[in-house]
PDB file of N, CA and C in Angstrom:
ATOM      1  N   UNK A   1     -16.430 -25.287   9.113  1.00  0.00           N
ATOM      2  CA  UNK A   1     -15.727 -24.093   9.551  1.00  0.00           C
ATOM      3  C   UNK A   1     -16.502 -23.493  10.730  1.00  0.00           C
ATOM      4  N   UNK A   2     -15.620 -22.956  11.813  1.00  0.00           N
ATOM      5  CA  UNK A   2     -16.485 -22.624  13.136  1.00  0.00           C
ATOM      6  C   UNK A   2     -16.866 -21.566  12.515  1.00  0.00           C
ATOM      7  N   UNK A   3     -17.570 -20.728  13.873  1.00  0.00           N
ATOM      8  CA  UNK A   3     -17.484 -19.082  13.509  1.00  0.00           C
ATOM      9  C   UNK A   3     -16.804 -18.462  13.661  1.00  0.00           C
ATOM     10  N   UNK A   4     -15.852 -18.710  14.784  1.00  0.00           N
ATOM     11  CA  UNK A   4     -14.351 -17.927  15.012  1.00  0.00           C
ATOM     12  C   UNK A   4     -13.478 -17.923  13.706  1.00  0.00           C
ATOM     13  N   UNK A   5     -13.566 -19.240  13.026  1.00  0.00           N
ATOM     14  CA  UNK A   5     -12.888 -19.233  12.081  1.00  0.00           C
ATOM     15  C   UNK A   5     -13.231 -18.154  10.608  1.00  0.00           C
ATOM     16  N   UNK A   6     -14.666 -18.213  10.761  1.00  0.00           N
ATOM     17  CA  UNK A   6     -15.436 -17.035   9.803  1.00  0.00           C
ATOM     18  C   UNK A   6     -15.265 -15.654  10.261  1.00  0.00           C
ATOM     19  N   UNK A   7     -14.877 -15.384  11.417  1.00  0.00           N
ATOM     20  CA  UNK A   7     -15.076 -14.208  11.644  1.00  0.00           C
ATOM     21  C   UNK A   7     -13.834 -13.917  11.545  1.00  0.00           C
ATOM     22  N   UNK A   8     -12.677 -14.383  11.917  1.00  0.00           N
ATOM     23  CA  UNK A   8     -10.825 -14.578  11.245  1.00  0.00           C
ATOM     24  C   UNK A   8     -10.668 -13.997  10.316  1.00  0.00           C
ATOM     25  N   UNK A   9     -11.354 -14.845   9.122  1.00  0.00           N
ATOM     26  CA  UNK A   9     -11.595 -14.952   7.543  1.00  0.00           C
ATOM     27  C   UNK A   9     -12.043 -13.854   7.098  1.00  0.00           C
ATOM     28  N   UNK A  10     -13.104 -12.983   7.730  1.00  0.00           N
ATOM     29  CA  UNK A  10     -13.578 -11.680   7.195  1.00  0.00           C
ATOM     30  C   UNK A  10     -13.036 -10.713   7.799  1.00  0.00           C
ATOM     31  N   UNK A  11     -12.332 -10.532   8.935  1.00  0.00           N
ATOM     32  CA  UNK A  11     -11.490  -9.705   9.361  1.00  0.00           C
ATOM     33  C   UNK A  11     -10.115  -9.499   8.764  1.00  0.00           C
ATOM     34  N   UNK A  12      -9.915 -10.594   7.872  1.00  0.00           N
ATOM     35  CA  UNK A  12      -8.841 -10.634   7.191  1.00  0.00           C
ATOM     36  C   UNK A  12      -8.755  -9.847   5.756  1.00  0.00           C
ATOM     37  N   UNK A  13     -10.441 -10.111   5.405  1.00  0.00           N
ATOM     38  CA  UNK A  13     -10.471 -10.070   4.314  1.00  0.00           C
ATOM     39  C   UNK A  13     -10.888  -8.073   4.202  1.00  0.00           C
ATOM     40  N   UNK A  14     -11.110  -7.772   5.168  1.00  0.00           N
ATOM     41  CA  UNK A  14     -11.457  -6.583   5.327  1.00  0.00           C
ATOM     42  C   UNK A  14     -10.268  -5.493   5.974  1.00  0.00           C
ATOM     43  N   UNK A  15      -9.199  -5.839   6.036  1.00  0.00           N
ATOM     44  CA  UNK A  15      -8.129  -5.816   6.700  1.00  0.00           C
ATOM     45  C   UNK A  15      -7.233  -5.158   5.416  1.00  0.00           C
ATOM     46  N   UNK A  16      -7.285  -6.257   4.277  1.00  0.00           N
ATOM     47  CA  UNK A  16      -6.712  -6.784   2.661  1.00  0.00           C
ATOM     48  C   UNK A  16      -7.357  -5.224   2.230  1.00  0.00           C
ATOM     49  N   UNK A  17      -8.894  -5.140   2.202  1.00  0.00           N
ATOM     50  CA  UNK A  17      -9.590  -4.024   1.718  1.00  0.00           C
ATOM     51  C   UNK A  17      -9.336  -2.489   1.869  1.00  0.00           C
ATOM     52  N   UNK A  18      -9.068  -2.059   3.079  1.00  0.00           N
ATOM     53  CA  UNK A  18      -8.856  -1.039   3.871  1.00  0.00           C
ATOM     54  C   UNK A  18      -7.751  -0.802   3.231  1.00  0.00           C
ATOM     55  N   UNK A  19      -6.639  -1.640   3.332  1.00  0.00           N
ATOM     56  CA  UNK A  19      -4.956  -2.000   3.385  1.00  0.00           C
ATOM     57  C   UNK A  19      -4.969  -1.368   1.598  1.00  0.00           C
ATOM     58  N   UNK A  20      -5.934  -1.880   0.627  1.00  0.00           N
ATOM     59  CA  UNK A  20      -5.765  -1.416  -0.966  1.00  0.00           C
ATOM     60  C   UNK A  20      -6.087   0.083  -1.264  1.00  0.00           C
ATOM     61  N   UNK A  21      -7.414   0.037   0.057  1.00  0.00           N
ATOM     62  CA  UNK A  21      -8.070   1.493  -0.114  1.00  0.00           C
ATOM     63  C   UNK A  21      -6.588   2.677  -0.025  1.00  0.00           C
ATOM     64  N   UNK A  22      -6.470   2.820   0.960  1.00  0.00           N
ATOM     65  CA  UNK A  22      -4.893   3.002   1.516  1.00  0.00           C
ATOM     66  C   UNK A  22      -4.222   3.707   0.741  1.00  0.00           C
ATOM     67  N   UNK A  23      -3.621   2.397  -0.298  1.00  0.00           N
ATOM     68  CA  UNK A  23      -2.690   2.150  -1.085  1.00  0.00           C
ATOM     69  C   UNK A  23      -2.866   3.474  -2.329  1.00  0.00           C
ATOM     70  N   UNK A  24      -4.025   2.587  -2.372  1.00  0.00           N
ATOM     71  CA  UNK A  24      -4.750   3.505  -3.964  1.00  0.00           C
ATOM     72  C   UNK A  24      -4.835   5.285  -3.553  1.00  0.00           C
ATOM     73  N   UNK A  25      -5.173   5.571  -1.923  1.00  0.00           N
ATOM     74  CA  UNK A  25      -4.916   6.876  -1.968  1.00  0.00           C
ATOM     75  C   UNK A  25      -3.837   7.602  -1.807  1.00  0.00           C
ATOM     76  N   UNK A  26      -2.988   6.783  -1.667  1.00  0.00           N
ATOM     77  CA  UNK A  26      -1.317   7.352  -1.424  1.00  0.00           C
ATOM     78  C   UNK A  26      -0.859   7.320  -3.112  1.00  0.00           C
ATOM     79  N   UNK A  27      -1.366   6.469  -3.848  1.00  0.00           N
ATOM     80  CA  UNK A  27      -0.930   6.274  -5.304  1.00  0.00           C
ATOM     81  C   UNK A  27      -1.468   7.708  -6.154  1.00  0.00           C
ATOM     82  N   UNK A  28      -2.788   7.963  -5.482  1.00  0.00           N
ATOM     83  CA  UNK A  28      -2.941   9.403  -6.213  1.00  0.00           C
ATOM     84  C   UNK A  28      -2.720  10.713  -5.884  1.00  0.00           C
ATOM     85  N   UNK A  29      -2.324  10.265  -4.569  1.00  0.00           N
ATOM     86  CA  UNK A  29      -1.722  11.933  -3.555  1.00  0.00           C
ATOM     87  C   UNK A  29      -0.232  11.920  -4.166  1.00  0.00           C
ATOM     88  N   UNK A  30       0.311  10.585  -4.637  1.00  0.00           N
ATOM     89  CA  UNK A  30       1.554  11.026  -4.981  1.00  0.00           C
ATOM     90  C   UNK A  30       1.359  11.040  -6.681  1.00  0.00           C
ATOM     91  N   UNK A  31       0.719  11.247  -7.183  1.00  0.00           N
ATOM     92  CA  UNK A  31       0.367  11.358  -8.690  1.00  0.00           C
ATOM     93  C   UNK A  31       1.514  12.862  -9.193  1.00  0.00           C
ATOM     94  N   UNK A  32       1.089  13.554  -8.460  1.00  0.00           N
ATOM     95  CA  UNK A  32       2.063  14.966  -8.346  1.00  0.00           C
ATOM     96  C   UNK A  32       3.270  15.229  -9.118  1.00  0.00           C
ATOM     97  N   UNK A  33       4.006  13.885  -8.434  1.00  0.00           N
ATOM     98  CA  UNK A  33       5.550  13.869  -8.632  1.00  0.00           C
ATOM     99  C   UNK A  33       6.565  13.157  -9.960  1.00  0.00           C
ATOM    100  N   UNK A  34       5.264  12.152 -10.221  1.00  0.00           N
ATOM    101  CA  UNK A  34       6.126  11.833 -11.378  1.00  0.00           C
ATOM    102  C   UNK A  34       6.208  12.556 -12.592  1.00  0.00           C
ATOM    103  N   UNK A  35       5.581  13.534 -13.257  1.00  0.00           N
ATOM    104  CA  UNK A  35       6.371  14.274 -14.308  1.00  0.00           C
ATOM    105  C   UNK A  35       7.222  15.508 -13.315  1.00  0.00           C
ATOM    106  N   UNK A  36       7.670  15.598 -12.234  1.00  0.00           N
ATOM    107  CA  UNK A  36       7.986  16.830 -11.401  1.00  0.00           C
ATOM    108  C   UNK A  36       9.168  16.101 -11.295  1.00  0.00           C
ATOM    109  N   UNK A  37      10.645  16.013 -12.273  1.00  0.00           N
ATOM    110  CA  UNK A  37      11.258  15.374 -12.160  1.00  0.00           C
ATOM    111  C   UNK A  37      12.702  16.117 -11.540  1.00  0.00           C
ATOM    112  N   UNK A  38      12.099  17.568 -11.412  1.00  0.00           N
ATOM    113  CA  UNK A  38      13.684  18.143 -10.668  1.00  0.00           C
ATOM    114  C   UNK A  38      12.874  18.248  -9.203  1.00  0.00           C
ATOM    115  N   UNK A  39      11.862  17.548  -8.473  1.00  0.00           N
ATOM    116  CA  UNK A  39      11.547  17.517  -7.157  1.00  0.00           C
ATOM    117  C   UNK A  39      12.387  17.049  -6.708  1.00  0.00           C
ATOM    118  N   UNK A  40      13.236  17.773  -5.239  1.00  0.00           N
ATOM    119  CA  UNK A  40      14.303  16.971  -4.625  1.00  0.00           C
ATOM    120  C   UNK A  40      14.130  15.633  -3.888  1.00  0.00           C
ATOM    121  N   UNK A  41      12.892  15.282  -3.438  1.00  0.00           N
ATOM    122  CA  UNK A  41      12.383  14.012  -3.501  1.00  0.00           C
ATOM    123  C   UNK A  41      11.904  12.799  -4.556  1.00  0.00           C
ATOM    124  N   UNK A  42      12.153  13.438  -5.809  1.00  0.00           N
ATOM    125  CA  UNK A  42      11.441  12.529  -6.692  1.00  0.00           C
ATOM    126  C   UNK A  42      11.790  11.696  -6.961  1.00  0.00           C
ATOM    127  N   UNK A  43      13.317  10.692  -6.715  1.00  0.00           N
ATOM    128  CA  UNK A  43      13.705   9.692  -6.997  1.00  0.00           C
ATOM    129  C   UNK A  43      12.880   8.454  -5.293  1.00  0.00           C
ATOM    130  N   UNK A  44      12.998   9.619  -4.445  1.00  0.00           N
ATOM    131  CA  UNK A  44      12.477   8.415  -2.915  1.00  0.00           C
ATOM    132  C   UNK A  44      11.009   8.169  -3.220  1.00  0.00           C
ATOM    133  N   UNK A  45      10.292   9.114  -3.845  1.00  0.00           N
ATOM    134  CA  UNK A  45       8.586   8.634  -4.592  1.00  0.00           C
ATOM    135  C   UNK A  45       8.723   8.123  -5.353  1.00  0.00           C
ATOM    136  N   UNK A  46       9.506   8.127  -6.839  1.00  0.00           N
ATOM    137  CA  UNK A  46       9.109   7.012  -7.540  1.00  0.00           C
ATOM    138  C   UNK A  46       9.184   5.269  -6.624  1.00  0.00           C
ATOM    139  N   UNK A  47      10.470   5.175  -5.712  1.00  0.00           N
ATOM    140  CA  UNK A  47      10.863   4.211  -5.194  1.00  0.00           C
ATOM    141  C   UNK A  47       9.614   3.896  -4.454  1.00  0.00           C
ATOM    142  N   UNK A  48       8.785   4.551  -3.690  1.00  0.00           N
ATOM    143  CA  UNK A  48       8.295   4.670  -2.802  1.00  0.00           C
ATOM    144  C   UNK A  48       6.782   3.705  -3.356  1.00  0.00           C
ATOM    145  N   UNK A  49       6.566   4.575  -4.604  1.00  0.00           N
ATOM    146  CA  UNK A  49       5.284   3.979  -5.079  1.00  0.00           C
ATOM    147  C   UNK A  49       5.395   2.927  -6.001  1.00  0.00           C
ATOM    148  N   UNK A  50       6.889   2.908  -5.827  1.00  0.00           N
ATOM    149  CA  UNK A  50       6.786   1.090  -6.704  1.00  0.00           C
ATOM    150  C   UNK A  50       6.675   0.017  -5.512  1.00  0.00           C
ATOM    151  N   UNK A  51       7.310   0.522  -4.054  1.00  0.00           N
ATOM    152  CA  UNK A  51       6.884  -0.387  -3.276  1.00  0.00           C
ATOM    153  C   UNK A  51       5.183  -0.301  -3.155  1.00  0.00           C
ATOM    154  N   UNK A  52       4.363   0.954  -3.355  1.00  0.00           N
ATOM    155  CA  UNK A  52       3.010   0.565  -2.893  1.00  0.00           C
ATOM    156  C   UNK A  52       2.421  -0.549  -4.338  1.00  0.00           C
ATOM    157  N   UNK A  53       3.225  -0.214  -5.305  1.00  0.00           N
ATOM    158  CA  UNK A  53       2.434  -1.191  -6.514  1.00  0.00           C
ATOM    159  C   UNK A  53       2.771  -2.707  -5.883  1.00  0.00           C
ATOM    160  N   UNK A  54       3.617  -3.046  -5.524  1.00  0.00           N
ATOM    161  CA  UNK A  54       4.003  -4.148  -4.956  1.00  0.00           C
ATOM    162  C   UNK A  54       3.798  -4.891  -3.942  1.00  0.00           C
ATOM    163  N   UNK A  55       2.624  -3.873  -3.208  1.00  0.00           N
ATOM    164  CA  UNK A  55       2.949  -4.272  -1.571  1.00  0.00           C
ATOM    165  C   UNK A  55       1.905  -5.653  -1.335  1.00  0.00           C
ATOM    166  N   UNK A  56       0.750  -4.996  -2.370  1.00  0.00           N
ATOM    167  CA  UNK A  56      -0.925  -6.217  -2.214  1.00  0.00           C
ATOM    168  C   UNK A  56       0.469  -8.009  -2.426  1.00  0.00           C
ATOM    169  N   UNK A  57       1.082  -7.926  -3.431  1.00  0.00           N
ATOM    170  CA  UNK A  57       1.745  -9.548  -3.248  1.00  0.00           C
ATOM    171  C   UNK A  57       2.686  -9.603  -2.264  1.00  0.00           C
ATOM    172  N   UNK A  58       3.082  -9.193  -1.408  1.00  0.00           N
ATOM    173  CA  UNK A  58       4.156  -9.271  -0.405  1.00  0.00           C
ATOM    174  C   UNK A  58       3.483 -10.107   0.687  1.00  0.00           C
ATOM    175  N   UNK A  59       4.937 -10.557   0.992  1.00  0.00           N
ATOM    176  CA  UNK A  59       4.102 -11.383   2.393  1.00  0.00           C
ATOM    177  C   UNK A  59       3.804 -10.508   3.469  1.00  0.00           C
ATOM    178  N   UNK A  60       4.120  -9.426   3.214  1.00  0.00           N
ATOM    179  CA  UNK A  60       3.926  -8.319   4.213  1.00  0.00           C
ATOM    180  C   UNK A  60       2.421  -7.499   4.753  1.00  0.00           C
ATOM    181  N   UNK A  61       1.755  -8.086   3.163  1.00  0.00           N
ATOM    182  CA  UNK A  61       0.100  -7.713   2.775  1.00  0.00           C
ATOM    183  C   UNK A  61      -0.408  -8.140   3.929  1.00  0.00           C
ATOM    184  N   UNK A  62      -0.933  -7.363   4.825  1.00  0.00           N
ATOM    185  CA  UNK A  62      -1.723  -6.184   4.514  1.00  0.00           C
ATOM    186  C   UNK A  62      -0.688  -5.528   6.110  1.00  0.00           C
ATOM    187  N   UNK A  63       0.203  -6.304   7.095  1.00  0.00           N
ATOM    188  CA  UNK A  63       0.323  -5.919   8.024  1.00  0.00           C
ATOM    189  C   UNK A  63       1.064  -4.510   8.062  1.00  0.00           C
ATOM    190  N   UNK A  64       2.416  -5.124   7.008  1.00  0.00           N
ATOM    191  CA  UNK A  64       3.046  -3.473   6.903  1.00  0.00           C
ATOM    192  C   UNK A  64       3.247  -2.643   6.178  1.00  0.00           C
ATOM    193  N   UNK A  65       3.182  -1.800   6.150  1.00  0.00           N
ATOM    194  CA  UNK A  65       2.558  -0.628   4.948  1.00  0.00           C
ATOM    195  C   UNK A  65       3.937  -0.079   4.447  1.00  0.00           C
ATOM    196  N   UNK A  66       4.489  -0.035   2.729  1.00  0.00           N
ATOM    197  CA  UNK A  66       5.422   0.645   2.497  1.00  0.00           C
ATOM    198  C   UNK A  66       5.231   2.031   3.242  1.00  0.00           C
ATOM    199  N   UNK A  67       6.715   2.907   3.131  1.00  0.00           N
ATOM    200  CA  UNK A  67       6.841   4.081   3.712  1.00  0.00           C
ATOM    201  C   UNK A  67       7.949   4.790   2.937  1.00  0.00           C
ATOM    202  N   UNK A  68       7.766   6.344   2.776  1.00  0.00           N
ATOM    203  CA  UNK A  68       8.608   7.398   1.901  1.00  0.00           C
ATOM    204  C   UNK A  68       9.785   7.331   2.577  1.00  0.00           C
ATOM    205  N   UNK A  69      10.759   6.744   1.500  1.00  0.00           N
ATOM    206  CA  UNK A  69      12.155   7.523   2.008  1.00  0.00           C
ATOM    207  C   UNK A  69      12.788   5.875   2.376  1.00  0.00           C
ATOM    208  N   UNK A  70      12.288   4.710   2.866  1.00  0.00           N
ATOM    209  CA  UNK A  70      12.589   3.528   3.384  1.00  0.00           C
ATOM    210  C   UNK A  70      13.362   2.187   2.199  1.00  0.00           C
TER     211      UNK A  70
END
């Protein structure tokens, strides 16, 4: 394996990291809403944070980030 190829590999892998960190803080900023069930948004957050539970297996990991309301 070159080094370009190592340095690919850990940019990737640090990419994956950031991308969970992310995830995990949007999962507890929206902690809020799920017993808050007459919030007029609360059906686009639950939706919202089942896409972030989902997003680490997507082929989408790590480039595009679920989003509220989408």
């Amino acid at each position: 394996m070159t080094v370009e190829e190592q340095i690919q590999i850990r940019l990737a892998e640090n990419a994956a990291i950031d991308a969970r960190s992310w995830r995990n803080e949007e999962l507890t900023r929206t902690d809020f809403i799920v017993p808050t069930t007459d919030h007029p948004q609360h059906a686009a957050y639950i939706t919202y944070r089942a896409a972030l539970r989902a997003w680490p297996a997507s082929s989408d990991f790590p480039a595009t980030r679920p989003v509220l309301g989408t």
